[in-house]
C-alpha atoms as a PDB file:
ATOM      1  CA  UNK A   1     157.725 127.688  90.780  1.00  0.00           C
ATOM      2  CA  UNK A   2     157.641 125.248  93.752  1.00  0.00           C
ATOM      3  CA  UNK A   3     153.398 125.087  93.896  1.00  0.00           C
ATOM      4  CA  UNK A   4     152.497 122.830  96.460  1.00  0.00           C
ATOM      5  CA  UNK A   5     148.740 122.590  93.933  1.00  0.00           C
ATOM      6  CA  UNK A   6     149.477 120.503  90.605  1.00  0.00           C
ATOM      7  CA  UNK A   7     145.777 122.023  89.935  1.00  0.00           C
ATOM      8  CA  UNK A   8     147.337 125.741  90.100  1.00  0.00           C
ATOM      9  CA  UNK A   9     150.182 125.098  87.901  1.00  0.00           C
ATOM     10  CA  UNK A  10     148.051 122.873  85.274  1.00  0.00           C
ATOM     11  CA  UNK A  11     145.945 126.801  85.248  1.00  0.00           C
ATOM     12  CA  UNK A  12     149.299 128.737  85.404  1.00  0.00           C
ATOM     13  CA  UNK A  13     150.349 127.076  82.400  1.00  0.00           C
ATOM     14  CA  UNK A  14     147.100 127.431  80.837  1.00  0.00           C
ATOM     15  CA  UNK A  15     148.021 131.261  80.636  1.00  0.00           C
ATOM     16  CA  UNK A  16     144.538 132.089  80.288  1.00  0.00           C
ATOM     17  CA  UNK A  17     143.389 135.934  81.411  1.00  0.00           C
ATOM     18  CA  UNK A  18     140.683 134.945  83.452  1.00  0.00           C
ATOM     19  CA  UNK A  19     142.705 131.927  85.206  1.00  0.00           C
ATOM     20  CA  UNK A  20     145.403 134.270  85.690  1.00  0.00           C
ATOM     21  CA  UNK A  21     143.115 137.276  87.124  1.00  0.00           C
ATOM     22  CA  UNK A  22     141.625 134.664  89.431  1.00  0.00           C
ATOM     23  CA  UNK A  23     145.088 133.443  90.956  1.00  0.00           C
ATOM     24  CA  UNK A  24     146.649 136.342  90.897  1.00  0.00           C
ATOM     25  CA  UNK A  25     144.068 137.575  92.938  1.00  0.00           C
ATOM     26  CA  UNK A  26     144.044 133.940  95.363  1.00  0.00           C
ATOM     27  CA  UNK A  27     148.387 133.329  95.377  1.00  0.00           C
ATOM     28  CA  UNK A  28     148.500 137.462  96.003  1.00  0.00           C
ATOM     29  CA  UNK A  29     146.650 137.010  99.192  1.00  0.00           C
ATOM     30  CA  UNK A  30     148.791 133.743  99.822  1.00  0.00           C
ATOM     31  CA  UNK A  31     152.177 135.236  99.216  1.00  0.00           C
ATOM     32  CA  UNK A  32     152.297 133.446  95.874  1.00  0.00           C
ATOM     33  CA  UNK A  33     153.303 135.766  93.460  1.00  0.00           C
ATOM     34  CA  UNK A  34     154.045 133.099  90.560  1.00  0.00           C
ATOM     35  CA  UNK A  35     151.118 134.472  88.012  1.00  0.00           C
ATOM     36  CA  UNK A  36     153.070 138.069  88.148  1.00  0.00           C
END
């Protein structure tokens, strides 16, 4: 998980639903598929 955002990874490791809806839908459209 090389994220260039500390803030994104701080949320990843949150693991919370809506976090994860919310970047999943954001990294998909970036080619960031690290919340799959």
């Amino acid at each position: 998980m090389d994220n260039p955002e500390p803030s994104l990874r701080v949320l990843i490791a949150d693991d919370h639903p809506l976090f994860r809806l919310g970047l999943r839908a954001g990294l998909e459209g970036e080619g960031l598929a690290v919340v799959a």
